[in-house]
Structure formats: structure tokens, C-alpha cells
C-alpha atoms as a PDB file:
ATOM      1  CA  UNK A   1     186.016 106.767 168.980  1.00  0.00           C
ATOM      2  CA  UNK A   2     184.312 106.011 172.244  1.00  0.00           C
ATOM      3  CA  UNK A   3     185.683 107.167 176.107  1.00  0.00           C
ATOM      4  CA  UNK A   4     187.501 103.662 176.666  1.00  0.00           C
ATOM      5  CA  UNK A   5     191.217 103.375 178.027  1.00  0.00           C
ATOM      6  CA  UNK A   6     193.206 101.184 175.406  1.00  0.00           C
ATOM      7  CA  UNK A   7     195.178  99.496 178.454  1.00  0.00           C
ATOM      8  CA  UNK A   8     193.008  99.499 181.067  1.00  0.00           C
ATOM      9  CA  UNK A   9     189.214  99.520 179.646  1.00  0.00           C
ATOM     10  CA  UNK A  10     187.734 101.766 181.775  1.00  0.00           C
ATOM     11  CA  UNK A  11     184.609 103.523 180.269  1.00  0.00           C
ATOM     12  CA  UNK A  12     182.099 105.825 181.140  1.00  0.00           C
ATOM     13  CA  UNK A  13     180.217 104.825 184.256  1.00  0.00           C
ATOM     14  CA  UNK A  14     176.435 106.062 185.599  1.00  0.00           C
ATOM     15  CA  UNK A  15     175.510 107.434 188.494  1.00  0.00           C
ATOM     16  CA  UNK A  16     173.514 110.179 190.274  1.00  0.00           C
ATOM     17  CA  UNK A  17     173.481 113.806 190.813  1.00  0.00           C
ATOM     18  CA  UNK A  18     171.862 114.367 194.783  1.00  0.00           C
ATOM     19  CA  UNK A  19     170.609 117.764 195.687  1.00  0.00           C
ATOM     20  CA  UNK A  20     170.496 118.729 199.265  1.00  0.00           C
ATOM     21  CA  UNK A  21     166.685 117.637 199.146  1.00  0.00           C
ATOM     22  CA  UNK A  22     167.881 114.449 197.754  1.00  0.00           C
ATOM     23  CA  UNK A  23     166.094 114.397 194.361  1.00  0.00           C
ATOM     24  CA  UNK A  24     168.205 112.557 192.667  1.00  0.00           C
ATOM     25  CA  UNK A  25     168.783 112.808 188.702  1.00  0.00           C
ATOM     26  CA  UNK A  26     170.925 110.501 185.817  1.00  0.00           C
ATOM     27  CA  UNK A  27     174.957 111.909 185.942  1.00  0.00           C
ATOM     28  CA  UNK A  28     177.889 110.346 183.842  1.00  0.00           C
ATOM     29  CA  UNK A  29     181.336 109.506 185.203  1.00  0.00           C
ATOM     30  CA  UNK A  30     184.206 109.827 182.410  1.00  0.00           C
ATOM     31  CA  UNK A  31     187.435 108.442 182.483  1.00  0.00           C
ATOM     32  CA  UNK A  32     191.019 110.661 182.180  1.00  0.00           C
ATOM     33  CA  UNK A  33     191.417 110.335 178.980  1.00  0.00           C
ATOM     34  CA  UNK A  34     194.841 111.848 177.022  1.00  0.00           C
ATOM     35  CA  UNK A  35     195.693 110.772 173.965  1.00  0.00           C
ATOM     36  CA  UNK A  36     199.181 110.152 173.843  1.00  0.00           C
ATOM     37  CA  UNK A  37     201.890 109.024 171.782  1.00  0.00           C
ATOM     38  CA  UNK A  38     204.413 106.416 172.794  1.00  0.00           C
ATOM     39  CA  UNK A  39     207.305 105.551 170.904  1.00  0.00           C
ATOM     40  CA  UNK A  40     208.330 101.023 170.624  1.00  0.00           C
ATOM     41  CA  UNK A  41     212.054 101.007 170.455  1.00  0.00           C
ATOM     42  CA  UNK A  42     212.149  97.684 169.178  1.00  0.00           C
ATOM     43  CA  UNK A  43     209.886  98.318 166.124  1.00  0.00           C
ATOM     44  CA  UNK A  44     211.199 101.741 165.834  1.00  0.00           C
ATOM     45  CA  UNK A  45     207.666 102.833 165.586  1.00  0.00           C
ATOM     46  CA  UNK A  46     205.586 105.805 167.019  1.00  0.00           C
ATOM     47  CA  UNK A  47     201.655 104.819 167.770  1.00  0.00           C
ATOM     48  CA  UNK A  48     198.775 106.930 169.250  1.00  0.00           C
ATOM     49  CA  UNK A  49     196.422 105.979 171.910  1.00  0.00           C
ATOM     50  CA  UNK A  50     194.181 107.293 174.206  1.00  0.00           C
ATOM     51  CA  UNK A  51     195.152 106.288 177.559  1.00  0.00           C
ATOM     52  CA  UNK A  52     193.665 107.030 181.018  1.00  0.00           C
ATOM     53  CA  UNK A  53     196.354 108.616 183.757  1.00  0.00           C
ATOM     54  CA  UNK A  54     196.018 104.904 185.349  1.00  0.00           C
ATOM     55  CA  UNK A  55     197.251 103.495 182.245  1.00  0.00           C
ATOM     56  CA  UNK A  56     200.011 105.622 181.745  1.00  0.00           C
ATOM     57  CA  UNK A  57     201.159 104.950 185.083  1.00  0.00           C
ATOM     58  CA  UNK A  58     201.024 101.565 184.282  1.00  0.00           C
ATOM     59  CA  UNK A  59     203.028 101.992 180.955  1.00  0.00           C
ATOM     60  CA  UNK A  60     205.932 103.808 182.972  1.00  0.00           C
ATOM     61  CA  UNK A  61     206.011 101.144 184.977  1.00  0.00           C
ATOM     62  CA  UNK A  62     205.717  97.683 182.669  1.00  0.00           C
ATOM     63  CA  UNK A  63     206.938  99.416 179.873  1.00  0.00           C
ATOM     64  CA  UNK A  64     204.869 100.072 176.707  1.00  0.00           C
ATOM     65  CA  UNK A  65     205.043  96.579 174.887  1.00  0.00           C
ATOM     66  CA  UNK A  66     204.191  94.487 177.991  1.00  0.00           C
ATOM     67  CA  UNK A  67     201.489  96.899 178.344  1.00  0.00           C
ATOM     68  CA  UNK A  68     200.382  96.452 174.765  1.00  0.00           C
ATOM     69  CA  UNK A  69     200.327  92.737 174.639  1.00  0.00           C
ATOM     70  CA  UNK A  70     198.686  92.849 178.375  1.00  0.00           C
ATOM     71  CA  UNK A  71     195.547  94.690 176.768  1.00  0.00           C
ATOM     72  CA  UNK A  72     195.956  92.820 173.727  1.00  0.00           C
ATOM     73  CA  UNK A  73     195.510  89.641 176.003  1.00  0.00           C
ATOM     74  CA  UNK A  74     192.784  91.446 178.308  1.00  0.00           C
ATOM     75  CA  UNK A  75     190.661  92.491 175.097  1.00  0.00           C
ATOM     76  CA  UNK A  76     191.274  96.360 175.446  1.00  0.00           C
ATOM     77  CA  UNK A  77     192.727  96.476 172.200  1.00  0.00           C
ATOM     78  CA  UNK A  78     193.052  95.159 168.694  1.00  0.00           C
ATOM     79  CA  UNK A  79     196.740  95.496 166.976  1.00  0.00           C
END
């Protein structure tokens, strides 16, 4: 599976390396990633996904089903 955050949808990004003589050469900037699993009280159900530290923040705060059917709505993620 690729570096994306199911709730957020941050991904990879490019950038550059810069020496002190300013030659600068192709670098990649990846996410937080954990996977983690969260548990939905109301479904009594466990499910897996790989979150960044944002997104887990954001989970703790929202809770995990308005966070699901947020990136469900944003495109993050297929259920």
C-alpha cells in the first residue's frame, strides 16, 4: 500500500537536498505514518489503518467515526 494518511491524505512530497556549495539534488519528504488499530463502539468492530500523527490527533479529538465518514467524504478513503 502506498505512504498516504487514510484521514488526512497526506503523501510523499519532493524536494531538495542543498549542500553547503548549493548543488542541489532530488530528496523525498514522507509522512508519519503508524498503522494503528482503532476500535468503533457502535459497530463493535476493530479496523486497521495507517494514520499520520496529524490524523490521530484528529481522531482523539472528533472521534473515530466522524473522522471516518470525514475522509470518506474528503476521498481519503473507501469503506
Amino acid at each position: 500500500m502506498s505512504r498516504i494518511c487514510e484521514i488526512t491524505g497526506k503523501k510523499v512530497m519532493t524536494g531538495n537536498n542543498v549542500s553547503h556549495s548549493n548543488i542541489k539534488t532530488k530528496r523525498r519528504f514522507y509522512p508519519n505514518l503508524q498503522t494503528k488499530k482503532f476500535y468503533i463502539p457502535e459497530e463493535d468492530l476493530w479496523i486497521t489503518l495507517k494514520v499520520s500523527a496529524k490524523g490521530m490527533r484528529i481522531i482523539n479529538k472528533k472521534g473515530i467515526l466522524a473522522a471516518l465518514t470525514d475522509a470518506v467524504e474528503a476521498g481519503h478513503i473507501q469503506l
